[in-house]
Each structure stands twice: as C-alpha cells, then as structure tokens.
Protein backbone atom coordinates (compact mmCIF):
# COMPACT_ATOMS: atom_id res chain seq x y z
CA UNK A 1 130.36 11.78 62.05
CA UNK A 2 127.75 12.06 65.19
CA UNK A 3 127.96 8.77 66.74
CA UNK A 4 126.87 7.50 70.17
CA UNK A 5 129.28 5.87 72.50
CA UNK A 6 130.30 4.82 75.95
CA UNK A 7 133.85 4.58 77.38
CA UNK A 8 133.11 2.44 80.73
CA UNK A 9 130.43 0.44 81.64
CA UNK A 10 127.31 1.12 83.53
CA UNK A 11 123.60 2.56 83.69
CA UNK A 12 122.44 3.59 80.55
CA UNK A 13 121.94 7.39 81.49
CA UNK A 14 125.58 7.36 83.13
CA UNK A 15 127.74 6.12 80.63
CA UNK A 16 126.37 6.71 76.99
CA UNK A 17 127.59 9.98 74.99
CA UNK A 18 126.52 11.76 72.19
CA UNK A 19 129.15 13.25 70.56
CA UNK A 20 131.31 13.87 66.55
CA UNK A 21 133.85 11.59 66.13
CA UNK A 22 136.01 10.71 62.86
CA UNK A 23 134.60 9.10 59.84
CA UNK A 24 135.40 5.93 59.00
CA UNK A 25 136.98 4.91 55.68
CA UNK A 26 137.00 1.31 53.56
CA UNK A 27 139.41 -0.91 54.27
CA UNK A 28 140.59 -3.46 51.56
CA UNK A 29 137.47 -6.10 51.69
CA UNK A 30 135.17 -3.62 52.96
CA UNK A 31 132.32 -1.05 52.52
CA UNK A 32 131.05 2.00 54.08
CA UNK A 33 127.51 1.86 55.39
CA UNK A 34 125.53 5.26 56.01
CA UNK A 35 123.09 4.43 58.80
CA UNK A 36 120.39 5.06 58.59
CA UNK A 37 118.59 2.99 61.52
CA UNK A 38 120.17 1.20 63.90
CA UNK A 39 118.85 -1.58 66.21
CA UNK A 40 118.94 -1.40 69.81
CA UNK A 41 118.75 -5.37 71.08
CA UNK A 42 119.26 -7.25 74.93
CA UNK A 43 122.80 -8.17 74.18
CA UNK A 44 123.89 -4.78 73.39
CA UNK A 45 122.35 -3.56 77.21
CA UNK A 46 124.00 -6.22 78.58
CA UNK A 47 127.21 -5.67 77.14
CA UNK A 48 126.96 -1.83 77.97
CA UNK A 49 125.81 -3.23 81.25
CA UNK A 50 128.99 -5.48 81.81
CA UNK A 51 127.22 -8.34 82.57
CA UNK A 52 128.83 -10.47 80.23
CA UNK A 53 132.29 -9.14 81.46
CA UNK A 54 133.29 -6.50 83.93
CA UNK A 55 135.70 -4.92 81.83
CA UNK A 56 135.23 -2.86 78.71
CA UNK A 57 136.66 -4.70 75.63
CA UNK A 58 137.48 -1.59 73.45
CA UNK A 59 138.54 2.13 75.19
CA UNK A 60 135.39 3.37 73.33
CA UNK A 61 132.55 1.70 72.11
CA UNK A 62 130.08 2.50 69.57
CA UNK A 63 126.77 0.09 70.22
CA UNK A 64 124.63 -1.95 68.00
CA UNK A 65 125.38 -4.94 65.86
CA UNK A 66 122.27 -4.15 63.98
CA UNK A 67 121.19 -1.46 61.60
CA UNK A 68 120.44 -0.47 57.84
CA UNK A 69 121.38 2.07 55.35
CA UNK A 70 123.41 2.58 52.09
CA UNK A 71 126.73 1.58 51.26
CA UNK A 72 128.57 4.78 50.23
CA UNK A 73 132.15 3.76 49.43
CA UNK A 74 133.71 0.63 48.65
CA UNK A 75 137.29 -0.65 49.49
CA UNK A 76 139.45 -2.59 47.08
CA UNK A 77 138.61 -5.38 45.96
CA UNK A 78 134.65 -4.82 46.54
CA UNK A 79 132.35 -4.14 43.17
CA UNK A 80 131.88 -0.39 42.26
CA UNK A 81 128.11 -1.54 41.89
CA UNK A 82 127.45 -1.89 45.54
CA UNK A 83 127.72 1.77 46.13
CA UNK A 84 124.34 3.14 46.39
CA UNK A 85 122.93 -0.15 47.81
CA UNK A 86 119.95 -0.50 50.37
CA UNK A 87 121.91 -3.22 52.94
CA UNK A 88 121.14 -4.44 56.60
CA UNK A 89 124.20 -5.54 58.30
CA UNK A 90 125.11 -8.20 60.82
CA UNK A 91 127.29 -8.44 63.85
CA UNK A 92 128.57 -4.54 63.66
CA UNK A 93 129.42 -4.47 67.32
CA UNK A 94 130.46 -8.43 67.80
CA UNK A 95 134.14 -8.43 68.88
CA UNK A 96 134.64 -5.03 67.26
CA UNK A 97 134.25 -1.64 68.89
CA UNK A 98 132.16 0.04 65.84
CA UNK A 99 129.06 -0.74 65.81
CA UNK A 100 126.13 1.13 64.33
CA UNK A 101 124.77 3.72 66.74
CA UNK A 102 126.48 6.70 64.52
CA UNK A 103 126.32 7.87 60.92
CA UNK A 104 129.25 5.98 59.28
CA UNK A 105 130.17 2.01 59.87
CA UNK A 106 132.82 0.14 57.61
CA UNK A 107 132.80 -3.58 57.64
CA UNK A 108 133.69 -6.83 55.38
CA UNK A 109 131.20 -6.65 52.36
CA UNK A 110 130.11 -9.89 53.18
CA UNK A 111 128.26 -8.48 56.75
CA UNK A 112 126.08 -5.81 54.58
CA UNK A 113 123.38 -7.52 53.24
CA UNK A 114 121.03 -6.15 50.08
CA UNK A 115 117.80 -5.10 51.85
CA UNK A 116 114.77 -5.76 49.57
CA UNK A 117 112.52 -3.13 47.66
CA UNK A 118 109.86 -2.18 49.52
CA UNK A 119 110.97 -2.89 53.16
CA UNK A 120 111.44 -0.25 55.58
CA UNK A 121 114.75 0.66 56.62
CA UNK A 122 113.75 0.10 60.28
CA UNK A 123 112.69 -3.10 59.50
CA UNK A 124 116.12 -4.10 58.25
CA UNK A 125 117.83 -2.65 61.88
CA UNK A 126 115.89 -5.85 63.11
CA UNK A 127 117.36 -8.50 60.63
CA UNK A 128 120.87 -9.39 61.82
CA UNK A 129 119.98 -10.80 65.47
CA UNK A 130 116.10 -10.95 66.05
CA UNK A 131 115.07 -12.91 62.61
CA UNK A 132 118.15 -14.55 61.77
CA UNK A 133 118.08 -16.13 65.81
CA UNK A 134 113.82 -17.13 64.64
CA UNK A 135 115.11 -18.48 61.51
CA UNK A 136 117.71 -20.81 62.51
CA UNK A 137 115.94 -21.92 65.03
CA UNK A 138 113.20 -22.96 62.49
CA UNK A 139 115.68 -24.31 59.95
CA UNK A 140 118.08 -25.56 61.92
CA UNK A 141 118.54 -30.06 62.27
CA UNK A 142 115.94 -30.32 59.05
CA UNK A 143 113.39 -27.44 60.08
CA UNK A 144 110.01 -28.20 60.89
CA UNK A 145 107.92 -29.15 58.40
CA UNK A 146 104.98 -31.52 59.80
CA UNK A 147 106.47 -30.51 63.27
CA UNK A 148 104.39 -29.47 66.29
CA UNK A 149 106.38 -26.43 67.88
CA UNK A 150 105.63 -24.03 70.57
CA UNK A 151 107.01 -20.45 69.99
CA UNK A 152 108.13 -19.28 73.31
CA UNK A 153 107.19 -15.83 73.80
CA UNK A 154 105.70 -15.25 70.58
CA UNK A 155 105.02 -11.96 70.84
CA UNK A 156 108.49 -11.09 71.42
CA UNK A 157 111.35 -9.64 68.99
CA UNK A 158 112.45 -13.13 68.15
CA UNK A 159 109.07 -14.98 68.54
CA UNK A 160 107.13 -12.46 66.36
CA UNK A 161 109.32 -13.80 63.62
CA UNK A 162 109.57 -17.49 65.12
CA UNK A 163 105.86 -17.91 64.47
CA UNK A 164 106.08 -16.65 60.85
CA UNK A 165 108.66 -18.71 60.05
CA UNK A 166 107.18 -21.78 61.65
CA UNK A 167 104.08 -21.52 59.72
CA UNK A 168 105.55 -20.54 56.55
CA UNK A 169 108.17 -23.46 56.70
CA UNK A 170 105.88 -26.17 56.52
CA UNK A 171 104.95 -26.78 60.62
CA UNK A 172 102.12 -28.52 60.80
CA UNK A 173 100.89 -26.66 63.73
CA UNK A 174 102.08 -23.80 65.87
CA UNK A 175 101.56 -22.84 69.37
CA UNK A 176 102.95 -19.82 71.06
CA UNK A 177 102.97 -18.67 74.80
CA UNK A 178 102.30 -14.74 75.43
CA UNK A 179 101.96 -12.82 78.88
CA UNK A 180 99.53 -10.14 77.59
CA UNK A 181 96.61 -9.75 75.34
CA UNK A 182 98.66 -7.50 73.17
CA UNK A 183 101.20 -10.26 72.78
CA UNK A 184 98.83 -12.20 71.99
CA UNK A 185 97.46 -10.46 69.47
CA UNK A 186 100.30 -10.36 67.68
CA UNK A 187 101.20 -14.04 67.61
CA UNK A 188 97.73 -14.69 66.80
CA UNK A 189 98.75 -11.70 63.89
CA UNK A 190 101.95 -13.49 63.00
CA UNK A 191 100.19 -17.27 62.50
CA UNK A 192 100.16 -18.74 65.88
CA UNK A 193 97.12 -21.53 66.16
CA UNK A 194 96.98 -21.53 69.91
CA UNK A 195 98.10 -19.27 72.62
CA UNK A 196 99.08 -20.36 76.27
CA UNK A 197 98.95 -17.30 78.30
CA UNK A 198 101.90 -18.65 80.76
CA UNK A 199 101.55 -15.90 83.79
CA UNK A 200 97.39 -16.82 84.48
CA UNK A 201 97.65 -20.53 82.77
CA UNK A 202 99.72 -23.78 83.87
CA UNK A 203 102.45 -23.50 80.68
CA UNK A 204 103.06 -27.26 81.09
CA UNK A 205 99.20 -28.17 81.81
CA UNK A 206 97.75 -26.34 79.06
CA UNK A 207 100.14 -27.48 76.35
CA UNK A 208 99.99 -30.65 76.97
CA UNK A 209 95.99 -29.94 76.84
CA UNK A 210 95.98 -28.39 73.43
CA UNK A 211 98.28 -31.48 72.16
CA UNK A 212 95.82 -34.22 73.64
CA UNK A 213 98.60 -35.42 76.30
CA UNK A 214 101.19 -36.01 73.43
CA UNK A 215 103.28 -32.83 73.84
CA UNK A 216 105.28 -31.12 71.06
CA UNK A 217 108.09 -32.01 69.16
CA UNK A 218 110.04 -28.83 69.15
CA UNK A 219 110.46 -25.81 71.38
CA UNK A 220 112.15 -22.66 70.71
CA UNK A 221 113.18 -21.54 73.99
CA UNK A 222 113.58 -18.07 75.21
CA UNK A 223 114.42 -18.60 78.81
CA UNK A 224 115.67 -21.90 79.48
CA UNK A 225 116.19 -21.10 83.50
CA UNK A 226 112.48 -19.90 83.95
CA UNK A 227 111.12 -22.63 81.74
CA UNK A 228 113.13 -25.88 82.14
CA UNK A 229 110.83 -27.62 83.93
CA UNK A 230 107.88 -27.21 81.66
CA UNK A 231 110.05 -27.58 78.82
CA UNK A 232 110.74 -31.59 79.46
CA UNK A 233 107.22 -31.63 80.62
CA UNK A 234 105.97 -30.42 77.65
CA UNK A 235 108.19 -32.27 74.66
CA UNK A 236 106.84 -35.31 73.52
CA UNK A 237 109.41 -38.15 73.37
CA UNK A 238 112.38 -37.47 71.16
CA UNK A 239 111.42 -34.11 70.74
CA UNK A 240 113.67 -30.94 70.76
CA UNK A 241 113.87 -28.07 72.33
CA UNK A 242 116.25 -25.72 70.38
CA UNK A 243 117.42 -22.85 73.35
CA UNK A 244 118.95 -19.58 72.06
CA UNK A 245 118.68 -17.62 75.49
CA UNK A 246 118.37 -17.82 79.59
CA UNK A 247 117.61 -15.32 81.80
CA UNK A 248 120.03 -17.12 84.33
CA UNK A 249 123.41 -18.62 83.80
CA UNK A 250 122.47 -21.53 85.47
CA UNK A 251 120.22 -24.23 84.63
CA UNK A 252 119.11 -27.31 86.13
CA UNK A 253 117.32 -30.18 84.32
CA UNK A 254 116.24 -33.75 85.64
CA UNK A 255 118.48 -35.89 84.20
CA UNK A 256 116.19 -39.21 84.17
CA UNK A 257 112.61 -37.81 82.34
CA UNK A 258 115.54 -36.64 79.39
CA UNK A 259 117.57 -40.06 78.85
CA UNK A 260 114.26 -42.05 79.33
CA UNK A 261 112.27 -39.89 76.80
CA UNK A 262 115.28 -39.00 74.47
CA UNK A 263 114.81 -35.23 74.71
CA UNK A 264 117.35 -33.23 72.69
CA UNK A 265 118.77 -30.05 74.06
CA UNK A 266 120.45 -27.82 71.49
CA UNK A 267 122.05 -24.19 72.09
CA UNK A 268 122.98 -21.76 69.37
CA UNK A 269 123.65 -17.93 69.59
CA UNK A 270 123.38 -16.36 66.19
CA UNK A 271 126.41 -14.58 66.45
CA UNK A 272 128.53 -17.76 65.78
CA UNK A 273 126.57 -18.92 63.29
CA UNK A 274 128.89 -21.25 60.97
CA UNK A 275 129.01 -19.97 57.91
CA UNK A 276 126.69 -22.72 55.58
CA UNK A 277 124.45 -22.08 58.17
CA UNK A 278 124.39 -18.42 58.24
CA UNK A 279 124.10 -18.22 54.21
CA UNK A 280 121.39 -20.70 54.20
CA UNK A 281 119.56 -17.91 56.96
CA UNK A 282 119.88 -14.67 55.15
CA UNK A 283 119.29 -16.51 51.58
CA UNK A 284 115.87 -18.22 52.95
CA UNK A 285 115.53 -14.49 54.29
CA UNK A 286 115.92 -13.05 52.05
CA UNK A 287 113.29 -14.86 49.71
CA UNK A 288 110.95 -14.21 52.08
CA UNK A 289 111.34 -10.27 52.50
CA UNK A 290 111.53 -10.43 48.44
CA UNK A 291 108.13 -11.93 48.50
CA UNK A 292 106.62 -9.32 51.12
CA UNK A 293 105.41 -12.54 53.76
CA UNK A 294 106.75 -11.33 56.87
CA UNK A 295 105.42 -8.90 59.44
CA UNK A 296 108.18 -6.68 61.11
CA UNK A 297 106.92 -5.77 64.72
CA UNK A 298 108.84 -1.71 65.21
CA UNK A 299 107.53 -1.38 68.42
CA UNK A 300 109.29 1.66 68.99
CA UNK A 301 111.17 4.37 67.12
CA UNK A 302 113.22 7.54 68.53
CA UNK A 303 116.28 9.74 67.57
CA UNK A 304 119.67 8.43 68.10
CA UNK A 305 119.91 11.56 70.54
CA UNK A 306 117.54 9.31 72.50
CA UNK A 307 119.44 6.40 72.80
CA UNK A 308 120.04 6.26 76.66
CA UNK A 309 115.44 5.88 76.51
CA UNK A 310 115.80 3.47 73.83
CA UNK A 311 118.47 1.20 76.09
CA UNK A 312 116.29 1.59 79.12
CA UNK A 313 113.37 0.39 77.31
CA UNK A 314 114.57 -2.99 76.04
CA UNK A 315 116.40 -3.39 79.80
CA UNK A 316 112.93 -3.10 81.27
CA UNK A 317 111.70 -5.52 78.74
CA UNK A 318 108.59 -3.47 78.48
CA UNK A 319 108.84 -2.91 74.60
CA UNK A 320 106.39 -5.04 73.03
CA UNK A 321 108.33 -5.83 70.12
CA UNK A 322 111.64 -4.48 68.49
CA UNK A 323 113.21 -0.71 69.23
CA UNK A 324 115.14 1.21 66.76
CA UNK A 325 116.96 4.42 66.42
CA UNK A 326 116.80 6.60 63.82
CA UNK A 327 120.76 8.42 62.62
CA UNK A 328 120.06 9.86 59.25
C-alpha cells in the first residue's frame, strides 16, 4: 500500500516519507478501512514534532488518527454487512503506530464509524478529534441549554463546530472570539450572536460588555495559558470553563477570585473519552450529520504526496479551518 511515514522525529520536510509498504489485514475484532481522506490535526505535528516526548514510540509511524473511507474486509467475529460501508474512524494513530496517512488501516470495528449519506468524505477526516472535542465540550456536565457560552476561537477547527453545537443544543446565547474578519465570518456563518475580536478588543472588557457586567456561564477554552486571566474575569459566578487545550504546559490562575466566585475548571482530551461518554458523542453526531445541520469548514485539501505542506500548514496555524489529505 503507499503510505506516508516517519521513523524519527523532527521538521516536517526532514523526517516524513513517502513510500509502499505492506497491506494490512483484519485481525479478529477488526475491519479494514480503505482511506480515502485522512485528517491532518495539531496533535499529530506535535507528536511528529516530539514535543509530547523526545523519543519515537513505534520504529515507524504512520500519522493521523483521523480519516474516512470504506471498510473492505472484515475480521472474525465482525458482520459481513459492514463491508462496503462509508465509515470515519477515531483514534487511528493514538497509542498505535498505524494511523491513516496511507491506503489501508485495520482497527477494532467499534473505532470505524458509519459516515452519513450525503457527507463528504473529507468532511468525515474531521470527525474523530475536531467535532467530537466541540461536542463534548457542549454536552458534557448537562450541556448547555439556557447557558450563556463563549466559543473560544470560533473560527477554528474545533470552534467552527463548538458554535454549531452550542446553538443547536439549546444555548440560550452564544458568543465567540475570532482574530480575523474571515474568522469571523465564519462563526457569524456557524451561529455565533456576538463576536469579540480578541487581538484589537479587551477579551475580558468586551465580554463582560456584551453580557451587561454578568459574564458567562461557560467557556470552551482553547488556550488556557494565553487566556487564564480573562477566563475568571469573564465567568460569571459558578460558571465553567470546560479547557480541552493550552498552548503552554503551564498555567497559573488566582486562586482567591475562583474559591470566592465558585468557578469550575474542567479538562478533557477527546482521546480518553470514557466510553458512555464517547457513544453519547458520535450518537448525538451522528443525528446531526443524518439531518444535514452542520457546516464542515475543509479549509484545505492536497495529495497525500503533499503531506510534509499539509503538516507545515496546521504548525503555522495559518489554516483557517481544518486540512485534509486526499489517499485514494
């Protein structure tokens, strides 16, 4: 199969090959996905990057935990039916070293998900981590319905979807913060009802503004270490702010404005997701790609050939919106 890979860590241009390596077969449990797209995401340049550990985990590694395509061949024990299905897949490349920047990938059934009629197979490559992260953060501690919550970043991979979700889950009102008029447009797009535009506008100031001084009652967080501060400022009292990334390992808070106020800091990363939690995800996703509600953001698309562009892309964080590569 033609697969892309890297065998050390480093630069994206120095250390990911194109190349043919063996196909993959079915294991008892398992089926055979045909990629079709696969999803290039932060964590997989980080981890190619070794910033989450200085040593390679697996001699070679084949990227990507996301991607879409059609299962092909089933293992024992799996239904005959499922061959020939449309699937997006989740957490190809988490603590395994096949992930789905090549033709064939074989995982547990369970991880290869039936992708809806009528949406693009690119927009399934952006399923497993970018709207599954939005999602639980909308539904998770009893969602959000009649809640105030600001969208950090909602033009972003995960915030495009944040917003939708937000709205179509009942909040009563949704703000998002954006760094570009392009951003904003597509928060605005995606249901935002206010935009803070946080690099020209006091975040904190301007929130607090558009809430009449009584602040929101949940944040979904982006970058905790850039926006810590205004995050306490900005959460009314007993409000939440729910943080699923930092652009700094660490973080510090003012301990006294969060015990007075009762502020509630909760962490997730979607790749642990317990299990009730991640069905209730992909089923509530599910309904909502079955109905056609949500707006899938592709910013970019290229060849698999071009993965070392695609990686430098999302590093620079200059992709407006989710990056995918197409295999077959």
């Amino acid at each position: 199969m033609k697969a892309a890979f890297y065998e050390k860590l480093g630069s994206a241009r120095d250390v990911l090959q194109l190349g043919v390596l063996t196909d993959p077969h079915p294991a008892a449990g398992e089926v055979r996905v045909r990629i079709e797209w696969s999803g290039v995401n932060p964590s997989d340049v980080k981890s190619r990057m070794g910033l989450r550990s200085k040593q390679i985990p697996f001699a070679r590694v084949i990227p990507h935990s996301d991607g879409s395509g059609v299962i092909d061949a089933v293992g024992d024990g799996v239904p005959n039916d499922r061959v020939g299905q449309r699937v997006w897949v989740w957490n190809a490349a988490w603590g395994r070293p096949h992930g789905t920047a090549c033709e064939f990938v074989c995982l547990p059934q369970e991880q290869a998900v039936a992708l809806p009629d009528g949406v693009e197979g690119e927009a399934g490559a952006c399923l497993g981590i970018p709207a599954l992260t939005a999602l639980h953060a909308v539904l998770m501690d009893g969602g959000v319905a009649g809640k105030t919550v600001l969208v950090a970043g909602g033009g972003g991979a995960v915030g495009h979807y944040a917003v939708q979700m937000a709205s179509r889950l009942g909040a009563a009102r949704v703000l998002a913060s954006v760094s570009t008029p392009e951003k904003a447009a597509l928060a605005r797009g995606a249901g935002a009802d206010d935009l803070v535009f946080y690099k020209t506008e006091p975040l904190a100031e301007r929130v607090l503004e558009l809430t009449n001084g009584t602040g929101v009652d949940r944040i979904i967080e982006l970058d905790l270490a850039a926006n810590a501060e205004a995050d306490v400022q900005m959460l009314r009292s007993g409000g939440e702010c729910v943080v699923y990334g930092s652009g700094a390992s660490t973080v510090q808070l003012p301990f006294f404005p969060l015990i007075a106020r009762n502020i509630q800091l909760k962490f997730f990363i979607v790749y642990h997701l317990a299990p009730h939690e991640r069905t209730r995800a992909i089923s509530t996703l599910t309904r909502m790609l079955q109905h056609g509600v949500l707006q899938h953001n592709v910013a970019t698309r290229l060849p698999l050939e071009e993965i070392a562009a695609a990686h430098e892309l999302v590093e620079s964080g200059r992709a407006a919106g989710n990056v995918a590569l197409k295999v077959n």
